[in-house]
Protein backbone atom coordinates (compact mmCIF):
# COMPACT_ATOMS: atom_id res chain seq x y z
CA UNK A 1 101.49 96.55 30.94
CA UNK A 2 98.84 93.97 32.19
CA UNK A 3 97.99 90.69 30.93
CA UNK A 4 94.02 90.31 29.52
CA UNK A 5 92.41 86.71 29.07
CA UNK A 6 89.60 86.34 27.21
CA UNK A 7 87.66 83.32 27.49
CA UNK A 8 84.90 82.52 24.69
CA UNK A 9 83.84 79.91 23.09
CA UNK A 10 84.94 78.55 19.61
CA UNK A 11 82.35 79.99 17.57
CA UNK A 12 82.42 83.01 14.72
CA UNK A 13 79.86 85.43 16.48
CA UNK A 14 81.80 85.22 19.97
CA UNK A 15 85.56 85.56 19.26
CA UNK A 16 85.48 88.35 16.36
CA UNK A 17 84.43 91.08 18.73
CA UNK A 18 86.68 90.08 21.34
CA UNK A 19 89.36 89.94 18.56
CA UNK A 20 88.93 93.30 17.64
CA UNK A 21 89.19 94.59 21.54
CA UNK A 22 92.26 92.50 21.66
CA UNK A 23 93.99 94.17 18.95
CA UNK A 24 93.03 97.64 20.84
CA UNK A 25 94.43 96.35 23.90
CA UNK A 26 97.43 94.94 22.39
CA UNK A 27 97.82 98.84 20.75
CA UNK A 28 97.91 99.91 24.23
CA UNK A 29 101.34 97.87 25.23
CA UNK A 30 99.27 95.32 26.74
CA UNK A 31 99.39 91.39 26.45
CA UNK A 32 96.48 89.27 25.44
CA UNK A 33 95.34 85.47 25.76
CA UNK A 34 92.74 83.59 24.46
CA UNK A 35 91.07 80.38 26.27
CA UNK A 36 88.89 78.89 23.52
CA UNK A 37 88.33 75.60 21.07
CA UNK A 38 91.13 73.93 19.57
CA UNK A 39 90.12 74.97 16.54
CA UNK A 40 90.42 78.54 16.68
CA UNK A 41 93.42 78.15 17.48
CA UNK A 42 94.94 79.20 14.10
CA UNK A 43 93.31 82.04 13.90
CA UNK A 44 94.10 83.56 17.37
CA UNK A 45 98.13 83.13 17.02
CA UNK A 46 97.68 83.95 13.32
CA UNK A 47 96.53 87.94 14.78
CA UNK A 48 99.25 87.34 17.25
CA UNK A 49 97.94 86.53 20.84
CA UNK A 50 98.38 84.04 23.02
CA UNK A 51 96.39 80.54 22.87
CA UNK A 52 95.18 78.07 25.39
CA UNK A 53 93.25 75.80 24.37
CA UNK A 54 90.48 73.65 25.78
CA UNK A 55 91.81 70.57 27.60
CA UNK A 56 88.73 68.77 29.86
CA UNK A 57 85.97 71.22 27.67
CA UNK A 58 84.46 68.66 24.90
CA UNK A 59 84.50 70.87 22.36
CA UNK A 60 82.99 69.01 19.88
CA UNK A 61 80.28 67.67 22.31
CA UNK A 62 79.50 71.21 22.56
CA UNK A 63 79.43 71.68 18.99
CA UNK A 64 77.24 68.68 18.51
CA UNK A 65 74.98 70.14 21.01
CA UNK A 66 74.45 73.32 19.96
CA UNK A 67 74.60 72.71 16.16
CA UNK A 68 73.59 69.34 15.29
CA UNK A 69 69.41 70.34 15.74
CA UNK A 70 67.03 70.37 13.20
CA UNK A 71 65.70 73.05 14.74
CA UNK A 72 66.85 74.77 18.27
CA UNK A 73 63.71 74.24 21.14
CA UNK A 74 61.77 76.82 21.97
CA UNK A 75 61.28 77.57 26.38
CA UNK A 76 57.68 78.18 25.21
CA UNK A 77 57.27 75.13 22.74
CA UNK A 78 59.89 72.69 24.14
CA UNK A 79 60.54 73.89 27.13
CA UNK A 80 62.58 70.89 28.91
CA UNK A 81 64.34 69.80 25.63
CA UNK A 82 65.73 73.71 25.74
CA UNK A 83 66.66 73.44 29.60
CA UNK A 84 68.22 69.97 28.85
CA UNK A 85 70.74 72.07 26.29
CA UNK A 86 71.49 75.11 28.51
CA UNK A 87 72.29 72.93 31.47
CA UNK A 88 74.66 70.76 28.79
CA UNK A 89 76.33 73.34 27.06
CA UNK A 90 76.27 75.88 29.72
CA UNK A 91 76.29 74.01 33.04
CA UNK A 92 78.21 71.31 32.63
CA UNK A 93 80.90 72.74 31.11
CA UNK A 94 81.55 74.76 34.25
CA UNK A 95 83.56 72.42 36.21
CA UNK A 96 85.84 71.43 32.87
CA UNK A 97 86.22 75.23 32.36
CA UNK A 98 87.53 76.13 36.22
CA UNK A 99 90.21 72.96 35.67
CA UNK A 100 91.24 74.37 32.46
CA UNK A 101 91.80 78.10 33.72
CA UNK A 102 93.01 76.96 37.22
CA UNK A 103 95.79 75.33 34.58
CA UNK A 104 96.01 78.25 32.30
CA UNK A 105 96.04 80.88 35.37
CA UNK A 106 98.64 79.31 37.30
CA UNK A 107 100.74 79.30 33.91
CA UNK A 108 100.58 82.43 32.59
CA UNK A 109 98.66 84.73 35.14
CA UNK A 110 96.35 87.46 33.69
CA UNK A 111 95.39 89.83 35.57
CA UNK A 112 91.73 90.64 34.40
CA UNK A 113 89.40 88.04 32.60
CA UNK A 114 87.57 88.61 30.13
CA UNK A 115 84.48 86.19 29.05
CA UNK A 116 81.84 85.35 26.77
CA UNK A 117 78.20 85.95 28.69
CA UNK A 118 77.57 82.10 27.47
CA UNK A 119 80.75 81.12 29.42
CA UNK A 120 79.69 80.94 32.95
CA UNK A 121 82.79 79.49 34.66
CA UNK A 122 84.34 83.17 35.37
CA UNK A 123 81.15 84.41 35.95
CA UNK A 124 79.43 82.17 38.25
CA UNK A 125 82.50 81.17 40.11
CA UNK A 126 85.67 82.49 39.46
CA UNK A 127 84.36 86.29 40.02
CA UNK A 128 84.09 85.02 43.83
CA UNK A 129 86.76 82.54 44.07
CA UNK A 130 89.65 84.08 42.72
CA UNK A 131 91.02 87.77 43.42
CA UNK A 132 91.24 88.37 39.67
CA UNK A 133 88.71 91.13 38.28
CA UNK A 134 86.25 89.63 35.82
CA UNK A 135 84.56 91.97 33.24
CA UNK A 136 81.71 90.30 30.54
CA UNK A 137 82.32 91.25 26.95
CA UNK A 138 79.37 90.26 25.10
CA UNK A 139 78.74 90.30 21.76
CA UNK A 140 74.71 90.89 21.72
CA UNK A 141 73.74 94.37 20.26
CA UNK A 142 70.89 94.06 23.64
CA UNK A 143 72.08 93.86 27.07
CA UNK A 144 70.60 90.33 28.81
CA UNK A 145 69.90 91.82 32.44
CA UNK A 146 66.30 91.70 32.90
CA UNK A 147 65.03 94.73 33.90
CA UNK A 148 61.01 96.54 33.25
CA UNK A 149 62.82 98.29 30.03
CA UNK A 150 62.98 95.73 28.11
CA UNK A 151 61.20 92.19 27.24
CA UNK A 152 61.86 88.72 28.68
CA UNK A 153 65.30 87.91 26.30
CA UNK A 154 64.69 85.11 24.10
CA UNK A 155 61.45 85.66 22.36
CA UNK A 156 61.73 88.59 19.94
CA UNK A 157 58.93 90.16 22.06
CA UNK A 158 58.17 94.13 21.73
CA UNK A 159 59.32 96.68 24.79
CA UNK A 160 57.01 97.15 27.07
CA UNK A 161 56.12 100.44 26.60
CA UNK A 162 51.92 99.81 26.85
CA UNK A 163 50.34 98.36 28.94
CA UNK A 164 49.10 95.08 26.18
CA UNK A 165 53.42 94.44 26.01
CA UNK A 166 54.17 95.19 29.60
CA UNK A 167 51.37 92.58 30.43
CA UNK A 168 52.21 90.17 28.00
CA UNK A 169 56.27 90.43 29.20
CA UNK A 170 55.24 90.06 32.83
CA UNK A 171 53.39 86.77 31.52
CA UNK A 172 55.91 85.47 29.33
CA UNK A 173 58.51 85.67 32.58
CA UNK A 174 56.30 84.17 35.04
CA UNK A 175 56.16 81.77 32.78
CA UNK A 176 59.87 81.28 32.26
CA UNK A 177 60.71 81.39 36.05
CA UNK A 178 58.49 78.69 36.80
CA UNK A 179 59.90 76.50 33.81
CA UNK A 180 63.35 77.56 34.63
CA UNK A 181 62.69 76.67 38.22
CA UNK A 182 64.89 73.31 38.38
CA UNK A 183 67.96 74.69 36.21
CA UNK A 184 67.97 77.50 39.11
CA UNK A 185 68.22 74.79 41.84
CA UNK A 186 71.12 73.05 39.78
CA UNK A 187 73.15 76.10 39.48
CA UNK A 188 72.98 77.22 42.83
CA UNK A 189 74.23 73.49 43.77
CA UNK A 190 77.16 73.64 41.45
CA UNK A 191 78.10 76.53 43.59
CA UNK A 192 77.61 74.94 46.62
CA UNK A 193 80.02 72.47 45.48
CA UNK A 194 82.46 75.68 45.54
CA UNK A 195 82.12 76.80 49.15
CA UNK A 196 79.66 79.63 47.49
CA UNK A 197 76.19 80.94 48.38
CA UNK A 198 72.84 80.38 45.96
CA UNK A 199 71.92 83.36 44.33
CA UNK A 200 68.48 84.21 44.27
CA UNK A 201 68.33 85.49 40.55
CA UNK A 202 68.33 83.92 37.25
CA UNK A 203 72.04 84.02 36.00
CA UNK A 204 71.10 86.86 33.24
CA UNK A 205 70.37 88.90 36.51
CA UNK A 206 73.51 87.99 38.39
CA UNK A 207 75.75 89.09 35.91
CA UNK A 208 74.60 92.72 36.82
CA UNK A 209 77.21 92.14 40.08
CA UNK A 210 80.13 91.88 37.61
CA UNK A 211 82.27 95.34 37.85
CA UNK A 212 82.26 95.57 33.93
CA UNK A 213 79.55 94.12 31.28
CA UNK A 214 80.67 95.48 27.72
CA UNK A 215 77.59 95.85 25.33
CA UNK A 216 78.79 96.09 21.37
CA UNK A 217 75.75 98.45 20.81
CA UNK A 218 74.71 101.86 21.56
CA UNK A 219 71.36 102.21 24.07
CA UNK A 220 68.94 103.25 20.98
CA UNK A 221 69.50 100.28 19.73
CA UNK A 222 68.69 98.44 23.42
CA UNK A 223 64.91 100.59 24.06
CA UNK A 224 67.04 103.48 25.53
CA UNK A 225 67.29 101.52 29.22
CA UNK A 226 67.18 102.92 32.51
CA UNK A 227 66.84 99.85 34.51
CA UNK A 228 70.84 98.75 34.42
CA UNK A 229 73.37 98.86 36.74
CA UNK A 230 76.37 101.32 36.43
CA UNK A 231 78.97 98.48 35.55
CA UNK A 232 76.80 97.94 31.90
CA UNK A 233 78.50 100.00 29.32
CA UNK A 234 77.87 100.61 25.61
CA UNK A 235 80.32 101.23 23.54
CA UNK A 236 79.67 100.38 20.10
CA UNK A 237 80.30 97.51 17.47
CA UNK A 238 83.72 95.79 18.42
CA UNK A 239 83.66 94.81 14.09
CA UNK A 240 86.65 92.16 13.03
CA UNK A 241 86.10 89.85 10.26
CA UNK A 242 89.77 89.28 8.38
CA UNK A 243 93.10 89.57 9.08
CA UNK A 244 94.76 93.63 8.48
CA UNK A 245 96.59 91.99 5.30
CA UNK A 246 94.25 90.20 4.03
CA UNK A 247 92.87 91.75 0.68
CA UNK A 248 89.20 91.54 -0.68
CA UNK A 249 88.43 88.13 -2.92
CA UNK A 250 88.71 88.20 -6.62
CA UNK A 251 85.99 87.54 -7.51
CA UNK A 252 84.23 90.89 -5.57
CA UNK A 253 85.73 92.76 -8.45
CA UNK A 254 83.67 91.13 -11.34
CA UNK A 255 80.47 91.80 -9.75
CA UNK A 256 78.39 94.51 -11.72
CA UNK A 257 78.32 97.69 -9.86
CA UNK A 258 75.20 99.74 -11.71
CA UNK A 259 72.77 97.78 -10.16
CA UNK A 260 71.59 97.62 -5.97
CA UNK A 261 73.75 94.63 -4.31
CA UNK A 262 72.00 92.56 -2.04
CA UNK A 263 74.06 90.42 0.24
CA UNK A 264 72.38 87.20 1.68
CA UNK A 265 73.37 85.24 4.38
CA UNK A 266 72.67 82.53 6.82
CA UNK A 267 75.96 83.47 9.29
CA UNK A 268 78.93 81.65 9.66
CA UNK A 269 77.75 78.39 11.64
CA UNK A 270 74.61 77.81 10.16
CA UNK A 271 73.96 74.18 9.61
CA UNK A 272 70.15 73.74 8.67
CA UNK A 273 68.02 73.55 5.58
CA UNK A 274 69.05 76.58 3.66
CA UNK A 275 65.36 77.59 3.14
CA UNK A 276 66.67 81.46 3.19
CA UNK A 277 69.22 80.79 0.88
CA UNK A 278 66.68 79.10 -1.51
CA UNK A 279 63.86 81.50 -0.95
CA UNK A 280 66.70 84.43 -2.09
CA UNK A 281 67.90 82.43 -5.01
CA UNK A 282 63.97 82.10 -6.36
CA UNK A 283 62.46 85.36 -5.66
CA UNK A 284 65.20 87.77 -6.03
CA UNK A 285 66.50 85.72 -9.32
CA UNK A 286 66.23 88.12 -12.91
CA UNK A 287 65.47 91.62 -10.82
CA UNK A 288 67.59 94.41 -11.88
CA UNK A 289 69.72 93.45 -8.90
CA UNK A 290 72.91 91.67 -8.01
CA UNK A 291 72.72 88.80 -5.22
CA UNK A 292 75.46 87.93 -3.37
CA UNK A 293 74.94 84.71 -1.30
CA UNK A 294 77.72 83.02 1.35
CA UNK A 295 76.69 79.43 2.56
CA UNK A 296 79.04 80.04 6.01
CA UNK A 297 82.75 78.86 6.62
CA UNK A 298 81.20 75.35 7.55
CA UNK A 299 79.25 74.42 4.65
CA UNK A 300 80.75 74.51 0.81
CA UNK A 301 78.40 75.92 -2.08
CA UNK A 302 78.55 72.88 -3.91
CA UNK A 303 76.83 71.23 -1.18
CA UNK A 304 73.94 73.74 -0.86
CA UNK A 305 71.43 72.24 -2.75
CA UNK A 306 69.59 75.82 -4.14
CA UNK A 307 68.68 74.55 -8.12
CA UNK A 308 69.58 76.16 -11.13
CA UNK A 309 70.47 79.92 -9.99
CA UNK A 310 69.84 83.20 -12.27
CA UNK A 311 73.19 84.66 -13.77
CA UNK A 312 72.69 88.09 -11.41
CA UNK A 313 73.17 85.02 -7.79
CA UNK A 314 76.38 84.81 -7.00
CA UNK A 315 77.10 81.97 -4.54
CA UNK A 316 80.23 81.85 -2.51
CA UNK A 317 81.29 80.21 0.87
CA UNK A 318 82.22 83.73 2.65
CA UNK A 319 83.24 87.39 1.97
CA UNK A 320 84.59 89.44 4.26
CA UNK A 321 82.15 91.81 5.33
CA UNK A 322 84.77 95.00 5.27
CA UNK A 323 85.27 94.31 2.21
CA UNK A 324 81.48 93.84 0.85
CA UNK A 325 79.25 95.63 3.09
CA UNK A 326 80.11 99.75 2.20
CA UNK A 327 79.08 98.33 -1.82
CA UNK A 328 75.64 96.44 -0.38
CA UNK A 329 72.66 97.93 -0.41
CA UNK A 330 70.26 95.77 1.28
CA UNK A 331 71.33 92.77 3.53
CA UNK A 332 68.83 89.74 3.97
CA UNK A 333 70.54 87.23 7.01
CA UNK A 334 68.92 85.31 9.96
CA UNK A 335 69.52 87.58 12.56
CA UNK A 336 73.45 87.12 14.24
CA UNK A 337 74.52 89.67 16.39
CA UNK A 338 77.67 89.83 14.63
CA UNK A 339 76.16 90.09 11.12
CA UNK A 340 73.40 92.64 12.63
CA UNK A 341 75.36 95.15 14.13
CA UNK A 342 78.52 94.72 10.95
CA UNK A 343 75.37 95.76 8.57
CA UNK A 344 74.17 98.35 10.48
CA UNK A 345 77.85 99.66 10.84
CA UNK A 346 78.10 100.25 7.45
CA UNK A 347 74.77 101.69 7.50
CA UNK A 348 72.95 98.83 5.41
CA UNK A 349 69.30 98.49 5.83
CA UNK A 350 68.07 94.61 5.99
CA UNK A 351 65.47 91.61 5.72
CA UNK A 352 66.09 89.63 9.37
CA UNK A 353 64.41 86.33 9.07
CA UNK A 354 65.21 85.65 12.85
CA UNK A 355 65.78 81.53 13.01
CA UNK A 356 66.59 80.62 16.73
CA UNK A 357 69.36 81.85 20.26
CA UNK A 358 69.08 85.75 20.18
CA UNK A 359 68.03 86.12 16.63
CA UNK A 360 64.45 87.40 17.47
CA UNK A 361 65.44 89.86 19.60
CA UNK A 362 68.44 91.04 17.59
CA UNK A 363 65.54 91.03 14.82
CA UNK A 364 62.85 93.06 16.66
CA UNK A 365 65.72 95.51 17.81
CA UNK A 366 66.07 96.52 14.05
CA UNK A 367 62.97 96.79 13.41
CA UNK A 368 61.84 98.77 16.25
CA UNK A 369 64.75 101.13 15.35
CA UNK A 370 63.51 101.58 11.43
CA UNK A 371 66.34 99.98 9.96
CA UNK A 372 65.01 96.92 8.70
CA UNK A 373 61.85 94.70 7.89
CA UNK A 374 61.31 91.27 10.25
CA UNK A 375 60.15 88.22 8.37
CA UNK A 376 58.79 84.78 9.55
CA UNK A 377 60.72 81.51 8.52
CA UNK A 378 57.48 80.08 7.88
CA UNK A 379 56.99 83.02 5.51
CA UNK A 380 59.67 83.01 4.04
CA UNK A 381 58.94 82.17 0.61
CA UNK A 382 60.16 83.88 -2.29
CA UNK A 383 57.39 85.89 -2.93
CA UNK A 384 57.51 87.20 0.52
CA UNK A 385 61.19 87.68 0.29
CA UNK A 386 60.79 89.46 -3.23
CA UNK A 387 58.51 91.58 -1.77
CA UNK A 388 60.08 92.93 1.62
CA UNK A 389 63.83 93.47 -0.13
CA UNK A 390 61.57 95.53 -3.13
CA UNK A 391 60.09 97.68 -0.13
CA UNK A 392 63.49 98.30 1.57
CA UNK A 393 64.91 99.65 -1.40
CA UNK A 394 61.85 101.38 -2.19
CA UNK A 395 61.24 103.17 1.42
CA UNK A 396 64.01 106.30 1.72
CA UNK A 397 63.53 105.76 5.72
CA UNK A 398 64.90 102.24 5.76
CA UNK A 399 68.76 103.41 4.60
CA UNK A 400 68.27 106.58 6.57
CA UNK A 401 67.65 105.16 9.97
CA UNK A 402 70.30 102.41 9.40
CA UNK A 403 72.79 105.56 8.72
CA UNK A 404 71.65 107.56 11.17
CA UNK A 405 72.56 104.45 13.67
CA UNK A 406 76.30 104.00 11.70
CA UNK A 407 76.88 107.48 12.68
CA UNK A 408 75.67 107.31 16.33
CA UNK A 409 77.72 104.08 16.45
CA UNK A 410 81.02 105.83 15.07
CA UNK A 411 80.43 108.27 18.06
CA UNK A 412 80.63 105.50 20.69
CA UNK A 413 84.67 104.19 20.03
CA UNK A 414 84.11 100.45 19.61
CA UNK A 415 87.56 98.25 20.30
CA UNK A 416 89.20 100.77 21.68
CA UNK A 417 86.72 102.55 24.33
CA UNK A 418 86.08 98.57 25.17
CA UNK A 419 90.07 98.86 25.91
CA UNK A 420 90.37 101.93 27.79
CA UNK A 421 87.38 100.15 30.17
CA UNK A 422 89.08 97.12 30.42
CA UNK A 423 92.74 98.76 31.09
CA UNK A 424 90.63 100.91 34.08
CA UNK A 425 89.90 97.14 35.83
CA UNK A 426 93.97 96.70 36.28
CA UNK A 427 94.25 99.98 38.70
């Protein structure tokens, strides 16, 4: 038996997936640990692990930072107020992580971590610093290694597979390497501070030296790559959303089943205008459909301000999506990974109106795939939004590429190859 710790922060989209491969572990006779927020902490013991919380990481200054914006900076359109964020939420934390672990390792000492791509203290120092193996478990359905496969990450751009994309990629990350110039200078001097060289790289392209980088996708979903090191490894959806007790909601049952369900939503930490929410509640309102609409764990329906709604919107906080997506037909969201690659599980074609972090690329993924339409949020009106779900239930090839992916994914193992990979790190 070894002991796994899997460091992550707080949020929805990063712990579920690194729940599920938890519970796979923990099937294996193993014993799992979670450093995270404070307030996941319920949930983690509540599935049975171990918790450790964050003691010198300001949680909720991280939460401010990250979710407080009117709208997240673009490194194109705002390019230092963007930096400025990455170098507080991503940077900074780093020395408030180490203390935290160097705590929590002396404790209860695992003997692999496990982290979040977003949480850099393992990955920028601890892989060198301590003799513990670190693996990356991330919970993008793309891997973020740059490599002539793929785009720049970040911008929703095309592959480069002619030579109009392959120019306009090569642009777009001169671009960002000459923007990004000064945040490379302050990383490599945070690990000077640790006795450790610079690295010449961006820190997307460092984590190719970690021995194990876990990508919750299958490579047609990632342009079929070539460019990646042998330690990247797909492996399919790691999907947990509820507790194994924990029935389906009441009020799932009263929801008319002889029409197409349509499940909107806006993801679990969404904090902005609800303009997707609205556009849904207009332009889908009186078709011969049923709408059902979740406003996130962090934001109560009475507070969404949406109007009068038709009698076939329902409007509800959250549903598990076990429990909702095998009925759905067509899912309209903003793009997280988590939502993304649950839908596509379940084999449910969608309308990604791609808002900000890796939404456009999770977004352009889909769509380059056939599984799914890609909408503007500046066109997002309900017209617009009437008119792409009509076309994805209209268009045969939408459901059947989405399907076609569920079944490739159900070939891959999820959870539990992520386990068997991680259990090969303790030999």
């Amino acid at each position: 038996m070894a002991r796994f710790l899997f460091t992550a922060w707080p949020f929805a989209g990063h712990l579920h997936p690194n729940i599920a491969i938890a519970h796979a572990l923990k099937a294996c006779g193993h014993e799992v640990g979670f450093y995270t927020g404070i307030k996941a902490g319920d949930k983690i013991q509540s599935e049975g692990f171990h918790f450790f919380p964050f003691r010198q990481v300001d949680e909720e200054g991280v939460e401010r930072l990250v979710f407080s914006q009117h709208e997240v900076p673009s490194l194109l359109k705002r390019p230092f107020q963007l930096i400025a964020l990455y170098r507080g939420w991503l940077l900074d934390t780093v020395p408030d992580q180490l203390e935290d672990l160097e705590n929590v390792m002396t404790q209860w000492h695992p003997d692999v971590l496990v982290c979040d791509p977003t949480f850099w203290g393992p990955i920028l120092i601890l892989h060198e610093f301590q003799e513990i193996p670190v693996a990356i478990s991330s919970f993008i359905p793309g891997c973020m290694i740059p490599g002539p496969d793929a785009p720049p990450w970040g911008f929703g751009l095309p592959p480069p597979r002619t030579w109009q994309t392959r120019l306009l990629a090569r642009g777009v990350e001169a671009t960002s390497d000459l923007v990004l110039f000064k945040f490379r200078r302050a990383v490599n001097k945070l690990r000077q501070r640790y006795g450790l060289p610079p690295i010449p790289t961006s820190v997307n392209a460092f984590t190719g030296q970690i021995p194990l980088y876990l990508i919750p996708s299958v490579p047609e979903l990632d342009y079929d790559r070539k460019d990646l090191p042998s330690s990247v490894r797909y492996v399919g959806p790691c999907v947990w959303n509820k507790s194994r007790n924990e029935g389906p909601p009441e009020w799932l049952s009263r929801v008319p089943r002889g029409q197409p369900w349509i499940h909107v939503t806006e993801g679990t930490m969404h904090s902005q205008d609800p303009f997707v929410l609205r556009s849904a509640a207009h332009g889908l309102a009186d078709l011969p459909v049923q709408v059902i609409m979740t406003t996130g764990g962090n934001r109560d329906p009475s507070e969404v301000k949406l109007g009068e709604t038709a009698s076939n919107v329902w409007l509800e906080r959250w549903v598990p999506h076990s429990d909702l997506l095998p009925l759905t037909d067509v899912m309209v969201t903003t793009g997280g990974a988590s939502t993304i690659l649950a839908g596509l599980s379940a084999g449910v074609p969608m309308v990604i109106v791609p808002t900000q972090w890796d939404k456009p690329d999770n977004a352009q993924r889909v769509v380059e795939a056939g599984a799914g339409l890609r909408l503007s949020p500046r066109h997002c009106t309900p017209k617009h939004l009437r008119a792409a779900v009509e076309r994805v239930l209209a268009e045969p090839s939408f459901g059947q590429n989405a399907q076609r992916l569920a079944d490739t994914f159900a070939g891959y193992g999820g959870a539990t190859k992520a386990a068997e990979l991680l259990s090969g790190l303790c030999a």
